[in-house]
PDB file of N, CA and C in Angstrom:
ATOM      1  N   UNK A   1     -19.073  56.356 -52.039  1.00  0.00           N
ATOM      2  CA  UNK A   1     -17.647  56.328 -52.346  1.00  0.00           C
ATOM      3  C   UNK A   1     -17.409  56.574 -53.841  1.00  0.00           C
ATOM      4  N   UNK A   2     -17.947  55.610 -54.442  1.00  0.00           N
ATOM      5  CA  UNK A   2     -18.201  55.934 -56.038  1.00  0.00           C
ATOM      6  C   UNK A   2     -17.983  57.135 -56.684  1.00  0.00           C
ATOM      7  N   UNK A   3     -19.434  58.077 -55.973  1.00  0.00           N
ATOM      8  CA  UNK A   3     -20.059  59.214 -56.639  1.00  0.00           C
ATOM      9  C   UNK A   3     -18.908  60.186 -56.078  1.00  0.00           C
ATOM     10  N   UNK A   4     -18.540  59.722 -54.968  1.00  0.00           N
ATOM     11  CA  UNK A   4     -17.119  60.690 -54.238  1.00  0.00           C
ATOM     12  C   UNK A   4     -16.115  61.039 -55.099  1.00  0.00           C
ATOM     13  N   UNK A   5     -15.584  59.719 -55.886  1.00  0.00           N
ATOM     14  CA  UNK A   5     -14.273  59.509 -56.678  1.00  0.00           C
ATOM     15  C   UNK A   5     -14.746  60.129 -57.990  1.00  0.00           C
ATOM     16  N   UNK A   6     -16.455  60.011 -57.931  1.00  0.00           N
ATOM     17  CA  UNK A   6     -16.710  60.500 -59.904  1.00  0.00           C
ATOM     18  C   UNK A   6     -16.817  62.417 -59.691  1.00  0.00           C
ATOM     19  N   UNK A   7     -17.286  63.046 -58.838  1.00  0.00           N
ATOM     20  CA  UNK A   7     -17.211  64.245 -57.965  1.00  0.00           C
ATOM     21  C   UNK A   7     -15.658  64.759 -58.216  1.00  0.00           C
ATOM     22  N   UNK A   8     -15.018  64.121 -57.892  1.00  0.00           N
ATOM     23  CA  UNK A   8     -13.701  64.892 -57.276  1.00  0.00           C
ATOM     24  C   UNK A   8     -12.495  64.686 -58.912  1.00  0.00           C
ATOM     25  N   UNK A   9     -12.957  63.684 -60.112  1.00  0.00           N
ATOM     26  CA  UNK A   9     -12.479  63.433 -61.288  1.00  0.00           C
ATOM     27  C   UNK A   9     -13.170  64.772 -61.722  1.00  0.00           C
ATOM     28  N   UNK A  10     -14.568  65.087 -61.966  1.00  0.00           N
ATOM     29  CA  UNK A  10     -15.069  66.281 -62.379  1.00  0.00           C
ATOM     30  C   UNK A  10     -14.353  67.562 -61.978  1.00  0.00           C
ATOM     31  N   UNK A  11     -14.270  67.877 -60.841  1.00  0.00           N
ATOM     32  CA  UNK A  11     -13.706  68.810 -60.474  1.00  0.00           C
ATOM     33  C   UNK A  11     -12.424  68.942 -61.043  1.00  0.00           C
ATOM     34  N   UNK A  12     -10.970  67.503 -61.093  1.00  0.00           N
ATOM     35  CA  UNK A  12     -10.443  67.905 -61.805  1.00  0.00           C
ATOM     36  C   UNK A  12     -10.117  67.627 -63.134  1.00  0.00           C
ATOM     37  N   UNK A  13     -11.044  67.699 -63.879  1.00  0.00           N
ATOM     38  CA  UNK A  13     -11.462  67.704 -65.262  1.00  0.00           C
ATOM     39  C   UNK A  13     -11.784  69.622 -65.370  1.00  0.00           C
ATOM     40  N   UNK A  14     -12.542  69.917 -64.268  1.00  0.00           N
ATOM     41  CA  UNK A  14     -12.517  71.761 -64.449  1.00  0.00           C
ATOM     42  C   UNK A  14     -11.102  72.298 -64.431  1.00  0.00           C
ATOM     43  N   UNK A  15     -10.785  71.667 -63.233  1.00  0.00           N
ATOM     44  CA  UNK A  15      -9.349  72.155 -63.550  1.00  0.00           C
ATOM     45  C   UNK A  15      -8.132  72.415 -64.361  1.00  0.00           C
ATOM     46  N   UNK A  16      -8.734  70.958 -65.180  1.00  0.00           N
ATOM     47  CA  UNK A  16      -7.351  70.892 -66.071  1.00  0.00           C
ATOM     48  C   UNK A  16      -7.952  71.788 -67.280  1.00  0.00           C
ATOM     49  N   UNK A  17      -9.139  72.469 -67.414  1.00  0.00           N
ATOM     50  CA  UNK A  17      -9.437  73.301 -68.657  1.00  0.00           C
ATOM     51  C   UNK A  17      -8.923  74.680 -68.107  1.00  0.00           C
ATOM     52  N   UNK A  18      -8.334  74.723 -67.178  1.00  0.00           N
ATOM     53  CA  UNK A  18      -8.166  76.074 -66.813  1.00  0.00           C
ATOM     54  C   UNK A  18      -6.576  76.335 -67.239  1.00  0.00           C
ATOM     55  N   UNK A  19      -6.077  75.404 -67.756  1.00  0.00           N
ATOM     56  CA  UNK A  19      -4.971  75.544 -68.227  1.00  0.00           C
ATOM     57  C   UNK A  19      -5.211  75.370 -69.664  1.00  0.00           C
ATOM     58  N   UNK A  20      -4.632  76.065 -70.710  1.00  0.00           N
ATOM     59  CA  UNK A  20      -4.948  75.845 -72.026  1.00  0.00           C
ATOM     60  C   UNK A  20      -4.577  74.771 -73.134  1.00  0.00           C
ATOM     61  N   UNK A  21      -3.156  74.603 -72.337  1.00  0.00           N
ATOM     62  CA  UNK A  21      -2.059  73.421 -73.394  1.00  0.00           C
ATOM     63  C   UNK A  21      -2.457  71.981 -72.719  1.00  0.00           C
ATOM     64  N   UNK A  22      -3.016  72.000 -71.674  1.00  0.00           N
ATOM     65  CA  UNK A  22      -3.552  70.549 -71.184  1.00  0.00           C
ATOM     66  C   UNK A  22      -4.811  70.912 -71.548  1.00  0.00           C
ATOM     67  N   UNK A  23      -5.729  71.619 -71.690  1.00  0.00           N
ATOM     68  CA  UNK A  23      -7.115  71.530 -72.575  1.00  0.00           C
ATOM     69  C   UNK A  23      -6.857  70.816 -73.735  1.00  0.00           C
ATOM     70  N   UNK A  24      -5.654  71.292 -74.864  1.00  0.00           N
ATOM     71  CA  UNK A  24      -5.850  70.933 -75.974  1.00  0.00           C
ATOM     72  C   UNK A  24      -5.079  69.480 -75.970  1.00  0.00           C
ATOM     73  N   UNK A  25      -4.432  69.099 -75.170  1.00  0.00           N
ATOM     74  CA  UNK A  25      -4.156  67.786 -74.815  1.00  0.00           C
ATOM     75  C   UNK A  25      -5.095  66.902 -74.827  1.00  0.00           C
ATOM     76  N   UNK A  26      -5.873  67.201 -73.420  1.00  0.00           N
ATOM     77  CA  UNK A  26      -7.325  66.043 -73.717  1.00  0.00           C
ATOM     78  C   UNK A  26      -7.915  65.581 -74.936  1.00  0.00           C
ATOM     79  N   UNK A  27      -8.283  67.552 -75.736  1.00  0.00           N
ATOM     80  CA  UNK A  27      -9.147  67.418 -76.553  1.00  0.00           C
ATOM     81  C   UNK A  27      -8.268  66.094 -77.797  1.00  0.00           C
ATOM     82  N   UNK A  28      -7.100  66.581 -78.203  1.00  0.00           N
ATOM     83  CA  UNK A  28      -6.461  65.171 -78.504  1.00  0.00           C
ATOM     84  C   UNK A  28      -6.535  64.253 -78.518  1.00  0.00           C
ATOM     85  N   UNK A  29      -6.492  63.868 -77.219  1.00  0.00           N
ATOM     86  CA  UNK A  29      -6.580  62.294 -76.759  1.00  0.00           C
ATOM     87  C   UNK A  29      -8.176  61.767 -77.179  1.00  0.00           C
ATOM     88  N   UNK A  30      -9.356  62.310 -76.679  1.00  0.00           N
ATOM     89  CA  UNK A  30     -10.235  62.376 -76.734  1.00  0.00           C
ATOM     90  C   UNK A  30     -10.774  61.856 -78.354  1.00  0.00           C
ATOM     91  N   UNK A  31     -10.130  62.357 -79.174  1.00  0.00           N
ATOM     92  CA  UNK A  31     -10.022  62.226 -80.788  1.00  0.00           C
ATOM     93  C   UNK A  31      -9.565  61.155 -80.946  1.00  0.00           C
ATOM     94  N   UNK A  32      -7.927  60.689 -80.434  1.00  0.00           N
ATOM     95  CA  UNK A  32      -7.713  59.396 -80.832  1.00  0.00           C
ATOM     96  C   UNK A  32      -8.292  58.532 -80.400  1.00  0.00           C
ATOM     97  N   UNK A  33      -8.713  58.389 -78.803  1.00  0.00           N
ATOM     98  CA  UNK A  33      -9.487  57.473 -78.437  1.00  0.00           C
ATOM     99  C   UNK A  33     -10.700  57.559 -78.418  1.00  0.00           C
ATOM    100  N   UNK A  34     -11.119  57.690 -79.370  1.00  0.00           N
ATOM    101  CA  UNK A  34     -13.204  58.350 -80.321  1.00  0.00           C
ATOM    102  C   UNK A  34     -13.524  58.159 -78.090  1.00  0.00           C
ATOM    103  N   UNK A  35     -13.223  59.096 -77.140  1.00  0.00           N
ATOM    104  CA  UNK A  35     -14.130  59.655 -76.680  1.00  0.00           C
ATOM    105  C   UNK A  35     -15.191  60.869 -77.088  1.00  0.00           C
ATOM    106  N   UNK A  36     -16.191  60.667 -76.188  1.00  0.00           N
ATOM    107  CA  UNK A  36     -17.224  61.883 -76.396  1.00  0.00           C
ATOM    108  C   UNK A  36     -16.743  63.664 -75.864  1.00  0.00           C
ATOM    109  N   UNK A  37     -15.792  63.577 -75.361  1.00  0.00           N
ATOM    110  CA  UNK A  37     -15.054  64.967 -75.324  1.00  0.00           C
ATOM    111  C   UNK A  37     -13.986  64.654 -74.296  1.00  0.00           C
ATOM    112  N   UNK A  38     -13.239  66.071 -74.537  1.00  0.00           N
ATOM    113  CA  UNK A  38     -12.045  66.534 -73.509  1.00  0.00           C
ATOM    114  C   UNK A  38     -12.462  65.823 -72.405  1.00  0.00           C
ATOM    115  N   UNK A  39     -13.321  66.368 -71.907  1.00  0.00           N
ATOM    116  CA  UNK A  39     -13.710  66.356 -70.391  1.00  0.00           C
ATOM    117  C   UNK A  39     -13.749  64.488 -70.462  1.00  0.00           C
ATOM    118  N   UNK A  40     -14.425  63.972 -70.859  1.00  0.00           N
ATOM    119  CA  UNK A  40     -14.159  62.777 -70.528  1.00  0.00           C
ATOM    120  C   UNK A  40     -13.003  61.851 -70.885  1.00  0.00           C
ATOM    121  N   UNK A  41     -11.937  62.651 -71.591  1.00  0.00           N
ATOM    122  CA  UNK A  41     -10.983  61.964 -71.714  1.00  0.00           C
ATOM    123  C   UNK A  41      -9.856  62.887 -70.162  1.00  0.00           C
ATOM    124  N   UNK A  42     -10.356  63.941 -69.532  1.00  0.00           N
ATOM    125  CA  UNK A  42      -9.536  63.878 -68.303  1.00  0.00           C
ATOM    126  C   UNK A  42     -10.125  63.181 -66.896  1.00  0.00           C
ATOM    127  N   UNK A  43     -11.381  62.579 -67.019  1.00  0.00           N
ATOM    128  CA  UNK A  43     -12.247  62.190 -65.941  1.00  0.00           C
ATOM    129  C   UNK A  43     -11.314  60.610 -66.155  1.00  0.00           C
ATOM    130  N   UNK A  44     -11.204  59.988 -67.253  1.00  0.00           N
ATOM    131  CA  UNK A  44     -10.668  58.865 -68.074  1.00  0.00           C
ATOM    132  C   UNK A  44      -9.194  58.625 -66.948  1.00  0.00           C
ATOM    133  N   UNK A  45      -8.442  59.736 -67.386  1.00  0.00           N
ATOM    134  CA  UNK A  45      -7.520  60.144 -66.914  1.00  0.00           C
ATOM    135  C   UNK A  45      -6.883  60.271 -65.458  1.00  0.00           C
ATOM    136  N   UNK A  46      -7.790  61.068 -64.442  1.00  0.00           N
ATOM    137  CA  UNK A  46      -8.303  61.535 -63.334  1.00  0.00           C
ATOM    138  C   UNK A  46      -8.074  59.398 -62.905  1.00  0.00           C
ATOM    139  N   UNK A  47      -8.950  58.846 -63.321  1.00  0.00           N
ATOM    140  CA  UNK A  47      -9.482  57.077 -62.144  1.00  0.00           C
ATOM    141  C   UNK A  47      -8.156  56.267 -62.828  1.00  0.00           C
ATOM    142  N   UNK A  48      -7.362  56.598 -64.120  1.00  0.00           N
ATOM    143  CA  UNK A  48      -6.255  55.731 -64.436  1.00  0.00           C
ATOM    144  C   UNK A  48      -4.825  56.318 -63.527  1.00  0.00           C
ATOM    145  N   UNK A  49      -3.825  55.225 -62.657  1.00  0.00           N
ATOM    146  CA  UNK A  49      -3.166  55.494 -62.108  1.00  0.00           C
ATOM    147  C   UNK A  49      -1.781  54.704 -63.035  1.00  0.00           C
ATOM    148  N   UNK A  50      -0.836  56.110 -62.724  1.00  0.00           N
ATOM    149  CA  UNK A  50       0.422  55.725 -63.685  1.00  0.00           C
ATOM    150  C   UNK A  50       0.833  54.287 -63.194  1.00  0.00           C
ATOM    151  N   UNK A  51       1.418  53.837 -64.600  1.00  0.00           N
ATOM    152  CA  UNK A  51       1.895  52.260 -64.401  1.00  0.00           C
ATOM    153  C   UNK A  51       3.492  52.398 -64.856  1.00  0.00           C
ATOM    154  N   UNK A  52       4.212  51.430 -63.828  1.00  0.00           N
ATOM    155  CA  UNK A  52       5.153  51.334 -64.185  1.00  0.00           C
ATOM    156  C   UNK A  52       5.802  50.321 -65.001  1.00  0.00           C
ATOM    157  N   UNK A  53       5.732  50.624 -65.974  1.00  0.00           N
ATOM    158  CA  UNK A  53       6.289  49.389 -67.035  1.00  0.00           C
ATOM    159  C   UNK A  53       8.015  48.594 -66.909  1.00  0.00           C
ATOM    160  N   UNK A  54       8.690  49.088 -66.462  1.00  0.00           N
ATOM    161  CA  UNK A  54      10.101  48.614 -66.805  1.00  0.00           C
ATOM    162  C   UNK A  54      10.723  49.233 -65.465  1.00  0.00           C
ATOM    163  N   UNK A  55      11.901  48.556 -64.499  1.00  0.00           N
ATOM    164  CA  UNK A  55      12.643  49.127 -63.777  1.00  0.00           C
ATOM    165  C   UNK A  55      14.031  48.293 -63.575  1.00  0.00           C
ATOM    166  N   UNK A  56      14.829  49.211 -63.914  1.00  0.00           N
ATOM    167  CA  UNK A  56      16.535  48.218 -64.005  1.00  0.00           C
ATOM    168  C   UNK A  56      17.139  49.176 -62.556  1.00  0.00           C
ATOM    169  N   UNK A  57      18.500  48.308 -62.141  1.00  0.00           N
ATOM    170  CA  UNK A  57      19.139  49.160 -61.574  1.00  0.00           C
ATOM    171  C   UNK A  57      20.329  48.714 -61.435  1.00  0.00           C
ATOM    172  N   UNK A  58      21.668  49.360 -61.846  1.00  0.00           N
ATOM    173  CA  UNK A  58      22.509  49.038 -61.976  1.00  0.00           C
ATOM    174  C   UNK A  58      23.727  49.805 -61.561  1.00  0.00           C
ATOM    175  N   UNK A  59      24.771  49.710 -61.744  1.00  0.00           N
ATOM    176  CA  UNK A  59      26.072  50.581 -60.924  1.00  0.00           C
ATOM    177  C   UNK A  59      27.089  50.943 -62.322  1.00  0.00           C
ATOM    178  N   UNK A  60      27.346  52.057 -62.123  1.00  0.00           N
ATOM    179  CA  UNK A  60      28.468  52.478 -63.362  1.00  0.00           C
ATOM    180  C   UNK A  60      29.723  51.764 -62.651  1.00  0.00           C
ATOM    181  N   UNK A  61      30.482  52.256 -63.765  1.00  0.00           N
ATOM    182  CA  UNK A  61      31.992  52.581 -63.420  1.00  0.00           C
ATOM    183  C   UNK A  61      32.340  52.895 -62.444  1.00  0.00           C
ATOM    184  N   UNK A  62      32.033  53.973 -61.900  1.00  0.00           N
ATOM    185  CA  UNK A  62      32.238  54.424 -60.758  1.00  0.00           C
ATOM    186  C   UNK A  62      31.920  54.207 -58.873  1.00  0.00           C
ATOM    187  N   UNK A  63      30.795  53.198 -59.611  1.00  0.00           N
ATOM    188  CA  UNK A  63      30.199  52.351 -58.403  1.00  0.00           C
ATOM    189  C   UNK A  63      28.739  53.266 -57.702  1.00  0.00           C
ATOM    190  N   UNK A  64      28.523  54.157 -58.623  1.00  0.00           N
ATOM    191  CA  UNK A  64      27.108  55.288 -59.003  1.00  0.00           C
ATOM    192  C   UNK A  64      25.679  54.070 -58.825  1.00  0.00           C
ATOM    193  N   UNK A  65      24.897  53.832 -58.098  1.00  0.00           N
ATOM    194  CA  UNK A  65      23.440  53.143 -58.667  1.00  0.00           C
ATOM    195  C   UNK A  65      22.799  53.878 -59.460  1.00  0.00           C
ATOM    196  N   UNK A  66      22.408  53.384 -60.670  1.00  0.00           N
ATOM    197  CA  UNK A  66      21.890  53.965 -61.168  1.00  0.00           C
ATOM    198  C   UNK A  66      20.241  53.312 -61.316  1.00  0.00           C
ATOM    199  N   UNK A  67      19.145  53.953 -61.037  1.00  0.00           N
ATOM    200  CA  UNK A  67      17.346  53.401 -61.612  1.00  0.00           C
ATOM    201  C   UNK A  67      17.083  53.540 -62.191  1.00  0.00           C
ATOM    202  N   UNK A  68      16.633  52.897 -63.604  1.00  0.00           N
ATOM    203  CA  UNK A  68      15.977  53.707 -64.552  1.00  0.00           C
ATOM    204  C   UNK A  68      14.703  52.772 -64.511  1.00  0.00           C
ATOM    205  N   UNK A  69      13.937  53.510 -64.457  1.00  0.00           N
ATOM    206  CA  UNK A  69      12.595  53.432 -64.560  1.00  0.00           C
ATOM    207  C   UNK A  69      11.434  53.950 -65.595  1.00  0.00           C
ATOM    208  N   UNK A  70      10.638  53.126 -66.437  1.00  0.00           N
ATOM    209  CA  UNK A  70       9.732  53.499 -67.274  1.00  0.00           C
ATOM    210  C   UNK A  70       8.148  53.615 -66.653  1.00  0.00           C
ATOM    211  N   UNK A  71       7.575  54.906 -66.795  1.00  0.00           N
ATOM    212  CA  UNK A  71       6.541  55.108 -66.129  1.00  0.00           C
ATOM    213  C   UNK A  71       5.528  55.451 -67.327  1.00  0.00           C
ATOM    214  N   UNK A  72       4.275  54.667 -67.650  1.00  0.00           N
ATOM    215  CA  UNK A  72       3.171  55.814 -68.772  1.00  0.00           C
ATOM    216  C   UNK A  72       2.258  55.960 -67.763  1.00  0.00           C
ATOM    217  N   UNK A  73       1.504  57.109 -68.238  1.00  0.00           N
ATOM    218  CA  UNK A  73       0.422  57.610 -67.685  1.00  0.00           C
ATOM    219  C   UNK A  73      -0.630  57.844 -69.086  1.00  0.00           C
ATOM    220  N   UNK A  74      -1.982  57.474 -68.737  1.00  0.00           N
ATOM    221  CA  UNK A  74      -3.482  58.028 -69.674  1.00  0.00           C
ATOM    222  C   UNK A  74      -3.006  59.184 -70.989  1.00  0.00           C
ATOM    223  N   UNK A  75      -2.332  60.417 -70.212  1.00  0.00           N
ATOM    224  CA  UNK A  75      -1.748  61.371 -71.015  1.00  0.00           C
ATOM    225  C   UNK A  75      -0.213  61.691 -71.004  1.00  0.00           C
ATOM    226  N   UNK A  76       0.041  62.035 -69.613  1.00  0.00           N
ATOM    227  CA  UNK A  76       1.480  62.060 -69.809  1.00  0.00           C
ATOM    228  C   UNK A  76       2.076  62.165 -68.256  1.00  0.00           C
ATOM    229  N   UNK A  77       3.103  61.977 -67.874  1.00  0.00           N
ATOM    230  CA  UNK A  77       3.095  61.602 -66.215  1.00  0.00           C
ATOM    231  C   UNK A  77       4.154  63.375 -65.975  1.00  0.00           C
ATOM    232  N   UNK A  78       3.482  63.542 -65.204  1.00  0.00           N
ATOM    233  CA  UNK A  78       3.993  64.649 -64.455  1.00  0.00           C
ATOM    234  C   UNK A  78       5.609  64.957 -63.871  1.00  0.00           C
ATOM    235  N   UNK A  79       5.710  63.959 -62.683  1.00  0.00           N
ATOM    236  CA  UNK A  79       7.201  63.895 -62.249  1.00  0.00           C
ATOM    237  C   UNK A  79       6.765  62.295 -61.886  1.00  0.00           C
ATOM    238  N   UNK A  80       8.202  61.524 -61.497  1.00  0.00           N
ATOM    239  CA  UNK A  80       8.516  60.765 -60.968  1.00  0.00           C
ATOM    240  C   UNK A  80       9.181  60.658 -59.118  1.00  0.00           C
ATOM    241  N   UNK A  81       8.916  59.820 -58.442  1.00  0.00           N
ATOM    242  CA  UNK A  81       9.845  59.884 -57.469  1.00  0.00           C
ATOM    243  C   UNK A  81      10.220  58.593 -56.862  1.00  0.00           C
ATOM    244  N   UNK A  82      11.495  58.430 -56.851  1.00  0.00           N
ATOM    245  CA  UNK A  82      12.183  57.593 -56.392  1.00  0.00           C
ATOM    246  C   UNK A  82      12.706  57.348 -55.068  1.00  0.00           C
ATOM    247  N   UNK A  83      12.307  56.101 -53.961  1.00  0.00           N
ATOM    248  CA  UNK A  83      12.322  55.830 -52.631  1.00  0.00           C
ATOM    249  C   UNK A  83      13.208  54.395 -52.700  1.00  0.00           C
ATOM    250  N   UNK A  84      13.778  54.790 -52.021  1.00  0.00           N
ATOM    251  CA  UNK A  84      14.607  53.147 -51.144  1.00  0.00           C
ATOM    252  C   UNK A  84      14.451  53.337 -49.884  1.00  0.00           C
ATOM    253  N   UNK A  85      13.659  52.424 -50.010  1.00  0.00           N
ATOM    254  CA  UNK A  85      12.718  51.875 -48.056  1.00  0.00           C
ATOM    255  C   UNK A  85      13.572  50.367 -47.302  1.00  0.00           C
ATOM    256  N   UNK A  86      13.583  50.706 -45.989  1.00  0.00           N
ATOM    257  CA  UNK A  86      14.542  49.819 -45.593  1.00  0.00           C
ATOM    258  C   UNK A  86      13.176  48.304 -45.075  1.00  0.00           C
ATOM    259  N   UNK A  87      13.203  47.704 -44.592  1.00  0.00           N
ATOM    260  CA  UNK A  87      12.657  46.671 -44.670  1.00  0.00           C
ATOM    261  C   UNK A  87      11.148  47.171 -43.406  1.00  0.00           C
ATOM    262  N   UNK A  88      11.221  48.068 -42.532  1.00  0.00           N
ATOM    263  CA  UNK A  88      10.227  48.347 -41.765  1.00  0.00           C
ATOM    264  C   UNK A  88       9.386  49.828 -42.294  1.00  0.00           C
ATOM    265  N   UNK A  89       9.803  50.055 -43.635  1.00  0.00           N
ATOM    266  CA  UNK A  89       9.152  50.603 -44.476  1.00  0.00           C
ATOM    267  C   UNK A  89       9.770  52.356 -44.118  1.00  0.00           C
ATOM    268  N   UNK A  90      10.640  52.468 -43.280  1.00  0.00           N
ATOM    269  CA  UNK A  90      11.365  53.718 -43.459  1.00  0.00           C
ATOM    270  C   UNK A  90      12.354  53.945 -44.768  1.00  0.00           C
ATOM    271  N   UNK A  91      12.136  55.227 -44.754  1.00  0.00           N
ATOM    272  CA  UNK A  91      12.894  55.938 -46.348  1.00  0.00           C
ATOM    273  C   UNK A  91      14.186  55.598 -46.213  1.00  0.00           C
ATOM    274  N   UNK A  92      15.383  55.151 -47.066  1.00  0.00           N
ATOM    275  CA  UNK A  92      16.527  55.292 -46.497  1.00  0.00           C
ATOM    276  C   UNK A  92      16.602  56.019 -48.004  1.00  0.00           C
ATOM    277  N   UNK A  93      16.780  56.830 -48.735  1.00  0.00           N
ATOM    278  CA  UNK A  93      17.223  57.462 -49.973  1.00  0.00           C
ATOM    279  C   UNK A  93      15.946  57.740 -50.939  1.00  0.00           C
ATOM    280  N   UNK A  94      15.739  59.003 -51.116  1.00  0.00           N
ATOM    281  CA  UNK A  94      14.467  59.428 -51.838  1.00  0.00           C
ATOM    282  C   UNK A  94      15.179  60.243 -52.475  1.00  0.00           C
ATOM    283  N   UNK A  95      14.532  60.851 -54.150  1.00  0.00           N
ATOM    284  CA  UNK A  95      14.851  61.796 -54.803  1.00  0.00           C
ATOM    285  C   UNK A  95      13.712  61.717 -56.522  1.00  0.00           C
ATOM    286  N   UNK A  96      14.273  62.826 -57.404  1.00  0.00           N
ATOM    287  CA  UNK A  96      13.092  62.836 -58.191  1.00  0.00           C
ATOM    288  C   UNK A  96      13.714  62.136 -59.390  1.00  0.00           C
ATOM    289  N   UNK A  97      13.241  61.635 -60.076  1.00  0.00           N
ATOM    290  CA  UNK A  97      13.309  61.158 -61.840  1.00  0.00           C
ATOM    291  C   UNK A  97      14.090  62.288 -62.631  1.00  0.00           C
ATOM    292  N   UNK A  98      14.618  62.361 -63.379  1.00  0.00           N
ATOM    293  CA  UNK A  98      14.884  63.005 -65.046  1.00  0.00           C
ATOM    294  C   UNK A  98      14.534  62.193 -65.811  1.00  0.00           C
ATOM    295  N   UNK A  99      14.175  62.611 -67.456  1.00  0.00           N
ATOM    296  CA  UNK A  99      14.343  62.122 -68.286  1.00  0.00           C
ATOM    297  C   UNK A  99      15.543  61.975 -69.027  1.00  0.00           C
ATOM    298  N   UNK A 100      15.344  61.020 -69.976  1.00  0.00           N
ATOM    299  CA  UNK A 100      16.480  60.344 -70.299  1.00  0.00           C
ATOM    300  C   UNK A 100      17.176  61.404 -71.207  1.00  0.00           C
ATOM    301  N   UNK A 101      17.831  60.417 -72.372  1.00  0.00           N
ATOM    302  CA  UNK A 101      18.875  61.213 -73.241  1.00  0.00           C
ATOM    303  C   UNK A 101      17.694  62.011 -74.092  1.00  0.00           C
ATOM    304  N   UNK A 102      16.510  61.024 -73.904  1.00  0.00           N
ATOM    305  CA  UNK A 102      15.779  60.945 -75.589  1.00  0.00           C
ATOM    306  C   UNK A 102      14.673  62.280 -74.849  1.00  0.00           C
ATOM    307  N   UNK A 103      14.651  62.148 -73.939  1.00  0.00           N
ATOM    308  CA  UNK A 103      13.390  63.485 -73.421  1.00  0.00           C
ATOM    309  C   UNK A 103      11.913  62.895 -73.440  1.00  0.00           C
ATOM    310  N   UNK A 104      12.000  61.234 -73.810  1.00  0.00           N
ATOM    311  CA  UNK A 104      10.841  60.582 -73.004  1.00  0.00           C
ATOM    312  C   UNK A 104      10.826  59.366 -72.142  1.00  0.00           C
ATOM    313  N   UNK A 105      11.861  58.867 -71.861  1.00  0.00           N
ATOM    314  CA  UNK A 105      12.464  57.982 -70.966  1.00  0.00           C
ATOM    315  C   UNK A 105      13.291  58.242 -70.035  1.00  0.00           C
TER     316      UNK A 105
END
């Protein structure tokens, strides 16, 4: 199982060099956090699962719900998605994240 999960981080650790601006991302990260290279700062990456730090939800003026939700990820989180599940675990309202005013919240 292990060698499964360390296998399939490698692979996408190849992957993510096949893109250039997430190559030089790693290599980044990799620097600040004195890893031994890129590659092990996306394998790093690859076994850490985004955490959600903060979630409010509240109603405008208008009677709008609004979620705001704070998500970090290892490097940087991709998209978000947002579910309201009714109590037997069916979807009742799904849709995706934006960022905020600031363009990281």
């Amino acid at each position: 199982m292990q060698r499964e999960r360390f296998r399939l981080a490698s692979l996408y650790a190849k992957r993510a060099f096949n893109d250039p601006e997430l190559r030089v991302e790693y290599e980044l990260v990799a620097k600040v956090k004195k890893l031994p290279s890129a590659s092990a700062a996306a394998i790093a990456d690859y076994f850490r699962s985004p955490e959600i730090m903060n979630a409010k939800i509240s109603t405008d003026q208008s009677g709008i719900v609004i979620v705001e939700v704070v998500v970090v990820d290892y490097l940087r989180v991709k998209s978000v998605t947002i579910s309201v599940n009714a109590p037997d675990g069916s979807v009742l309202e799904s849709g995706n994240g934006v960022l905020g005013i600031d363009n990281q919240t």
